[in-house]
Protein backbone atom coordinates (compact mmCIF):
# COMPACT_ATOMS: atom_id res chain seq x y z
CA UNK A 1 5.84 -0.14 -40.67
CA UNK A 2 3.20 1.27 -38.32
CA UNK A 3 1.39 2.27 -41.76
CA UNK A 4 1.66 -1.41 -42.74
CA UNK A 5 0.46 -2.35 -39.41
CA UNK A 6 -2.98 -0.28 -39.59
CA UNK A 7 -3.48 -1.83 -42.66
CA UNK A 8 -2.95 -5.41 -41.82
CA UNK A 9 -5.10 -4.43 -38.79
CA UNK A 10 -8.19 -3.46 -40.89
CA UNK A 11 -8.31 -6.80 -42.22
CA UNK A 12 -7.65 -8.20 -38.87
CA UNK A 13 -10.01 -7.02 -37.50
CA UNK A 14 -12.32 -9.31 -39.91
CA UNK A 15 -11.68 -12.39 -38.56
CA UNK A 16 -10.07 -11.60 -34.79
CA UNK A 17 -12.41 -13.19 -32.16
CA UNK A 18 -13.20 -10.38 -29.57
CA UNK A 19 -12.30 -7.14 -31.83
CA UNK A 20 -12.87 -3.80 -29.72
CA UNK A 21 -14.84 -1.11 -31.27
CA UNK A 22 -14.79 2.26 -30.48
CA UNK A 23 -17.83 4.52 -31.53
CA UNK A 24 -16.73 7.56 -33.76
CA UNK A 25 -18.38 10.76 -32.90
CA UNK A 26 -21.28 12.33 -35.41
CA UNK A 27 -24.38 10.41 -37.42
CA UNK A 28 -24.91 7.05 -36.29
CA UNK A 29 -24.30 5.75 -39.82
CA UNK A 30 -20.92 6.37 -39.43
CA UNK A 31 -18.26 4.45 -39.25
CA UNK A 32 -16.83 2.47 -36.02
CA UNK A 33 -13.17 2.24 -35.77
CA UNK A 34 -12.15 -1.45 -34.73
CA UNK A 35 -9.32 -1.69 -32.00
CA UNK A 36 -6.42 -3.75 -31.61
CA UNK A 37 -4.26 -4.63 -28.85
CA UNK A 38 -0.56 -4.72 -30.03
CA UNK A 39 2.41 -5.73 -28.05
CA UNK A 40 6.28 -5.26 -28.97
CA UNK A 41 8.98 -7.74 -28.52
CA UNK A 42 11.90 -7.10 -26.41
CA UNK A 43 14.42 -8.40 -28.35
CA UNK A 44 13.66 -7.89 -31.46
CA UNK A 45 11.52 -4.65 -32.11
CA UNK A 46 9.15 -6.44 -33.73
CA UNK A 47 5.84 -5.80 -33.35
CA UNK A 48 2.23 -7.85 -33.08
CA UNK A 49 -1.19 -7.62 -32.53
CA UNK A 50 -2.51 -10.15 -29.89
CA UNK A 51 -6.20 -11.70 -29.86
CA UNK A 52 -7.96 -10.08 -26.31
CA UNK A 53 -9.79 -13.49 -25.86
CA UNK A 54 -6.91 -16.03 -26.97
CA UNK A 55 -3.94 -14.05 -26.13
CA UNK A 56 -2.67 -15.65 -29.98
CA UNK A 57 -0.03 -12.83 -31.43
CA UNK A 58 0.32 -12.38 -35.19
CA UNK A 59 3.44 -10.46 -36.78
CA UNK A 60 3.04 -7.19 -38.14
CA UNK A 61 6.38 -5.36 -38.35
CA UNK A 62 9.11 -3.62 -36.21
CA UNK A 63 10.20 -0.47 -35.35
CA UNK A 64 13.38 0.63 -36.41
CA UNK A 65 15.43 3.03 -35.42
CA UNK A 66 19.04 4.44 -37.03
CA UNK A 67 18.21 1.92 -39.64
CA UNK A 68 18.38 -0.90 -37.27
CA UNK A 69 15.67 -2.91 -34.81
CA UNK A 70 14.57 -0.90 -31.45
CA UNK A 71 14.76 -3.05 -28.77
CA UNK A 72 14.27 -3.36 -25.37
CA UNK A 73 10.80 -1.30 -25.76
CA UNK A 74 9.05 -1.16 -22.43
CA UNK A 75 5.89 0.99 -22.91
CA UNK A 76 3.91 2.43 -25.84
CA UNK A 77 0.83 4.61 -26.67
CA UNK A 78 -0.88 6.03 -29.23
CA UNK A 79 -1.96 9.49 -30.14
CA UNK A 80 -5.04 10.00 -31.83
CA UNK A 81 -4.01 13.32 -31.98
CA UNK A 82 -1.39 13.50 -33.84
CA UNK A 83 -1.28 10.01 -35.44
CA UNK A 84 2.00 8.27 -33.54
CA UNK A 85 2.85 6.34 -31.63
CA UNK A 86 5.32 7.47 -28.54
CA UNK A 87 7.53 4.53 -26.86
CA UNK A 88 9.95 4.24 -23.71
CA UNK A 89 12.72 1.94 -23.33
CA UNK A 90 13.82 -0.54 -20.94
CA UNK A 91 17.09 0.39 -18.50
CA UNK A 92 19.41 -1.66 -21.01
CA UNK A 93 17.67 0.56 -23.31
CA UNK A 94 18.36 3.47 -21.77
CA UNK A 95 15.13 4.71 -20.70
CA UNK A 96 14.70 6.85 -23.45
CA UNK A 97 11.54 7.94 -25.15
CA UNK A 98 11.28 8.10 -28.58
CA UNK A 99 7.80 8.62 -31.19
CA UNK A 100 7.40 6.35 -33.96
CA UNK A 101 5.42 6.94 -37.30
CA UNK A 102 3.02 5.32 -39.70
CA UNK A 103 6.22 3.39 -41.28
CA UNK A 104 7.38 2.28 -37.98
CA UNK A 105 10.32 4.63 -37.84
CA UNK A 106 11.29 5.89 -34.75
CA UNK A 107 12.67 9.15 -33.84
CA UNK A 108 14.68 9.75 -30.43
CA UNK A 109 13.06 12.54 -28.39
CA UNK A 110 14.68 12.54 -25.20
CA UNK A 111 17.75 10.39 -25.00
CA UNK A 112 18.43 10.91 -20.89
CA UNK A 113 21.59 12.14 -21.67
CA UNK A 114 22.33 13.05 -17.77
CA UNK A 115 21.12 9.50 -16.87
CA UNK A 116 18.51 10.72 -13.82
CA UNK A 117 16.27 7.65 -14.62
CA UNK A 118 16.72 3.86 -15.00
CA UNK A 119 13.85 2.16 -17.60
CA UNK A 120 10.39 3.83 -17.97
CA UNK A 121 7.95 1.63 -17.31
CA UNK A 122 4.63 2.51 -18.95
CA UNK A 123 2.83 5.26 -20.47
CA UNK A 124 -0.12 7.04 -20.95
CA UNK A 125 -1.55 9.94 -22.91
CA UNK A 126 -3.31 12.94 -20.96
CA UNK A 127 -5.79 14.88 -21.28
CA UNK A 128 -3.77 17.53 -22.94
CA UNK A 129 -2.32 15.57 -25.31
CA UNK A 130 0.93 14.97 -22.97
CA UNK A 131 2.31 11.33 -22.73
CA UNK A 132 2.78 10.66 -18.95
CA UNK A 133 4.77 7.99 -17.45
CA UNK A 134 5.77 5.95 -14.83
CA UNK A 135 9.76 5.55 -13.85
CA UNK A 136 12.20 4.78 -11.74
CA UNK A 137 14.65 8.25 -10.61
CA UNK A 138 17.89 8.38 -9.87
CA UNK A 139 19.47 10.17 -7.16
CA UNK A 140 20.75 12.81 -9.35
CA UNK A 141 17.16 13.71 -10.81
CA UNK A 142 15.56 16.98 -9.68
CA UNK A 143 13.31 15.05 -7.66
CA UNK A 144 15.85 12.81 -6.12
CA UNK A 145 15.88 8.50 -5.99
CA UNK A 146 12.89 6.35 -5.95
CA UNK A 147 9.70 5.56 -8.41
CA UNK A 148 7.61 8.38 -9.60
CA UNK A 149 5.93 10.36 -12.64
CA UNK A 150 7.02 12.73 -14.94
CA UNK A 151 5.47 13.83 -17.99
CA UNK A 152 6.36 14.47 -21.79
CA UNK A 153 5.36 16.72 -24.24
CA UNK A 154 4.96 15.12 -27.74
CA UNK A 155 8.63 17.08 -29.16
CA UNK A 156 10.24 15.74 -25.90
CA UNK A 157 10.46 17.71 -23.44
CA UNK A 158 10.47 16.16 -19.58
CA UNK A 159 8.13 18.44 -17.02
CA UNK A 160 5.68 17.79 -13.69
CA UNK A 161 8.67 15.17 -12.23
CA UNK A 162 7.19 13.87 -8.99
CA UNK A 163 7.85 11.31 -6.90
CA UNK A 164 5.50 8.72 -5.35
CA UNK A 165 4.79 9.78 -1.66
CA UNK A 166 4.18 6.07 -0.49
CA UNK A 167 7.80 4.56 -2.31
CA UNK A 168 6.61 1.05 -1.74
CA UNK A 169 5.77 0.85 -5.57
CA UNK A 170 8.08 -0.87 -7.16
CA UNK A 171 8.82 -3.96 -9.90
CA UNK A 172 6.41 -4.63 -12.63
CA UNK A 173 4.68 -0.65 -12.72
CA UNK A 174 2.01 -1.30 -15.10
CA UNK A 175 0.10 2.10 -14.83
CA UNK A 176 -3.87 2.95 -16.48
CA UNK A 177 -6.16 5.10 -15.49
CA UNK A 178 -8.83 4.64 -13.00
CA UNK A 179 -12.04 6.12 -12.29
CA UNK A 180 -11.01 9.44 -13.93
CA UNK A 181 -8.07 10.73 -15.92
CA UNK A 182 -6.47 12.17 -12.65
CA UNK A 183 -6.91 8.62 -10.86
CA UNK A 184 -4.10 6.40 -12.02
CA UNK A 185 -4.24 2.14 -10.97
CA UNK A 186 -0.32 1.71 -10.72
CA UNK A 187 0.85 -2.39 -10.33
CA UNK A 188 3.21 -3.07 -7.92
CA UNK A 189 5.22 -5.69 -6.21
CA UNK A 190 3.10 -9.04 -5.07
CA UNK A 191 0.42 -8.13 -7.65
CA UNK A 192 -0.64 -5.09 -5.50
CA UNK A 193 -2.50 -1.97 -6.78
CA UNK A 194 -1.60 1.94 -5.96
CA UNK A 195 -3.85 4.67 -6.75
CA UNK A 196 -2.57 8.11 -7.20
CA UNK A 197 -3.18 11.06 -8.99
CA UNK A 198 -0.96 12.99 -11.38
CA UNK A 199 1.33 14.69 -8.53
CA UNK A 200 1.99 10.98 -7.11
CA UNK A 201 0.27 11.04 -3.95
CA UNK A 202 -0.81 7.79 -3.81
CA UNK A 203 -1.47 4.62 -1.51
CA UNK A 204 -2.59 0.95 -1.59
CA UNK A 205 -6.06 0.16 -2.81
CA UNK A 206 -5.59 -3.39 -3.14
CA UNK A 207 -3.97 -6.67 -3.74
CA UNK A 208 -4.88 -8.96 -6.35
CA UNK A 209 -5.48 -12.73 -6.62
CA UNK A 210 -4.54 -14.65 -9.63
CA UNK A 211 -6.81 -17.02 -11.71
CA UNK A 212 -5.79 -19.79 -14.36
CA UNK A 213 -2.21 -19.09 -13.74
CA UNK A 214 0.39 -22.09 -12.66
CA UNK A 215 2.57 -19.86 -10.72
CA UNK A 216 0.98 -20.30 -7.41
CA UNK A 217 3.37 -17.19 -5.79
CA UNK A 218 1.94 -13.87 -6.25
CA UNK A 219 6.03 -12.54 -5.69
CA UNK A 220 6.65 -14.12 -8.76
CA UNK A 221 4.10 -12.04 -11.35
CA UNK A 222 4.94 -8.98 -12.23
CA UNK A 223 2.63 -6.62 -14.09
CA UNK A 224 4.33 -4.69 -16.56
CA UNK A 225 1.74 -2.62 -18.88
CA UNK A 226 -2.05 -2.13 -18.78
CA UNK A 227 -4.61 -0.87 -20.72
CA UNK A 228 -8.53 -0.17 -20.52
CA UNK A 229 -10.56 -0.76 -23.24
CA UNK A 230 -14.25 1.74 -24.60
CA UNK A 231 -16.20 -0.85 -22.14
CA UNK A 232 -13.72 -0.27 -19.10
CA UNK A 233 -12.12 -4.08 -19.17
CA UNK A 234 -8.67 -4.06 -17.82
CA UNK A 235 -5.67 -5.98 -19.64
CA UNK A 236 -2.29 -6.60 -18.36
CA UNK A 237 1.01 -7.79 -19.98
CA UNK A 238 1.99 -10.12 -16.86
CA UNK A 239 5.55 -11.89 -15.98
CA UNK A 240 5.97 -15.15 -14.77
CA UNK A 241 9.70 -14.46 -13.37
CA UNK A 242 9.96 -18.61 -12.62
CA UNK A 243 8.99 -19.38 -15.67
CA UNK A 244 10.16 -16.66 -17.91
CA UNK A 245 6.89 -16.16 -19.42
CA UNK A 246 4.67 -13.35 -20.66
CA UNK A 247 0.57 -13.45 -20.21
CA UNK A 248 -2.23 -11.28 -21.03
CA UNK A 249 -4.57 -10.89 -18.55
CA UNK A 250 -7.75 -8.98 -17.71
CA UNK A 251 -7.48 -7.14 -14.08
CA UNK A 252 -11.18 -6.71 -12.18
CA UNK A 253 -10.60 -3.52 -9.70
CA UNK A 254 -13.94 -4.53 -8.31
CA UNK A 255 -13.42 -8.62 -7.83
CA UNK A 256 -9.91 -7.95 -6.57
CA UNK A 257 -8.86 -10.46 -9.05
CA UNK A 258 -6.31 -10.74 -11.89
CA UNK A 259 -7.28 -13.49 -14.89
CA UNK A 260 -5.07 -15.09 -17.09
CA UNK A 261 -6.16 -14.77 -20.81
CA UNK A 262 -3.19 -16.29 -22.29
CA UNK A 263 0.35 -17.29 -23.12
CA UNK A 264 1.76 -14.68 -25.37
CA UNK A 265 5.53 -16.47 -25.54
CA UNK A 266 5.66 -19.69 -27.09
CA UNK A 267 8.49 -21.35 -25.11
CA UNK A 268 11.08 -19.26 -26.04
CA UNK A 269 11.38 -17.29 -23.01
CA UNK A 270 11.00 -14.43 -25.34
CA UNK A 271 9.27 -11.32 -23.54
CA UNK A 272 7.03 -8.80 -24.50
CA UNK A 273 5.85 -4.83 -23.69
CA UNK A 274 4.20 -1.76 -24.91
CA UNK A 275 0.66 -3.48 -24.50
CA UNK A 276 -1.49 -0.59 -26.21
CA UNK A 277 -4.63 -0.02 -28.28
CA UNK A 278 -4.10 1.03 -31.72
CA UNK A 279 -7.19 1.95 -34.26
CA UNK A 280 -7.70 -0.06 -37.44
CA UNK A 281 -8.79 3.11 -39.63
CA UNK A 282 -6.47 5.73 -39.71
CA UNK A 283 -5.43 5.95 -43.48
């Protein structure tokens, strides 16, 4: 599937209004490999790439797992390294983590078989080709109860479990990096941003106000993935919780502000994860 996705990408990429492009490293008649945003649906496991200026999705495929749709997908990321993509699940999911390949099968890597977390929230690759994420403990974890990091390597295996020093974070845990790639911008309750670095010492930077969305209660929007794009633009998977909604949005750090692209769901209450870039050129 995901092989059938980077194709259908390429040709996306033709007529998608606002295509990223990221510049490939060499002679500058080489190639530049387009970028596409691409979002998972809960329920279903199926997967689509969404339109940065319209917030329009268009069906690609689904991941499958055990012969059957993976649902409940909460966070995704690519590797450029080693050409997969690596996904977490939702608490009804289990809050497993699994890697998925170019045909959209997906392969369980850590299945949380003692239960020490609920739902991992988003993810993010590091520096050293780790994927790190963002979770919710439970009191039997190593670290004991309350929201934190802990990092993967790409077979599976859990290390660097920390937990936030300011627990205050808490319901929608969209996570990017910041300034650096040991500053994380972590969302939080009432639309409120956490810094922290990679041991999760971290505190309020700042609180966000919403533009061009009807819900008029900050309480009520959740941000539940982000992602920064080669020119540093911010976008957000966001959750209308009154309205059952999901948005994509662009978050300004610098304007304190949090703008609403568009409606991803259409009406059907359906919800959607795992916002991540994926390249257009990888076959």
């Amino acid at each position: 599937m995901m092989k059938r996705i980077v194709q259908y990408m390429i040709l996306l990429t033709v007529s998608i209004s606002g295509a990223l492009y990221l510049q490939s490293c060499g002679d500058d008649d080489e190639k530049t490999a387009p970028m596409v945003l691409v979002v998972a649906e809960r329920n279903t496991g199926k997967v689509f790439t969404v339109n940065n200026t319209t917030g329009a999705k268009t069906e690609v495929g689904e991941v499958m797992f055990n012969s059957a749709p993976l649902t409940n997908i909460r966070g995704m990321i690519y590797s450029s390294a080693d050409e997969k993509v690596f996904a977490s699940t939702t608490d009804n999911g289990g809050g497993k983590f699994y890697s998925i390949d170019t045909e959209g099968v997906a392969t369980l890597l850590d299945g949380n078989v003692d239960g020490e977390w609920y739902g991992v929230a988003d993810l993010l690759m590091t520096s050293d080709n780790k994927v790190l994420a963002i979770l919710w403990f439970k009191s039997n974890s190593v670290v004991g109860e309350g929201p934190g990091l802990q990092t993967w390597g790409t077979t599976g295996t859990p290390s660097n479990q920390h937990l936030f020093t300011d627990d205050n974070v808490c319901c929608g845990l969209g996570m990017v990096y910041g300034t650096s790639n040991n500053q994380l911008l972590i969302a939080s309750y009432g639309l409120e941003i956490y810094t922290s670095d990679l041991n999760g010492n971290n505190e309020l930077l700042t609180s966000l106000t919403p533009e061009g969305f009807d819900e008029g209660d900050v309480f009520d929007l959740y941000i539940q993935n982000m992602v920064k794009d080669s020119r540093g633009t911010i976008y957000a998977i966001v959750y209308d919780d009154v309205k059952e909604n999901t948005y994509l949005a662009e978050v300004n750090i610098t304007d304190e502000t949090i703008s609403m692209i568009g409606q991803i769901n259409s009406g059907d209450n359906n919800r959607y994860h795992g916002l991540m870039f994926m390249p257009g050129d990888l076959l």
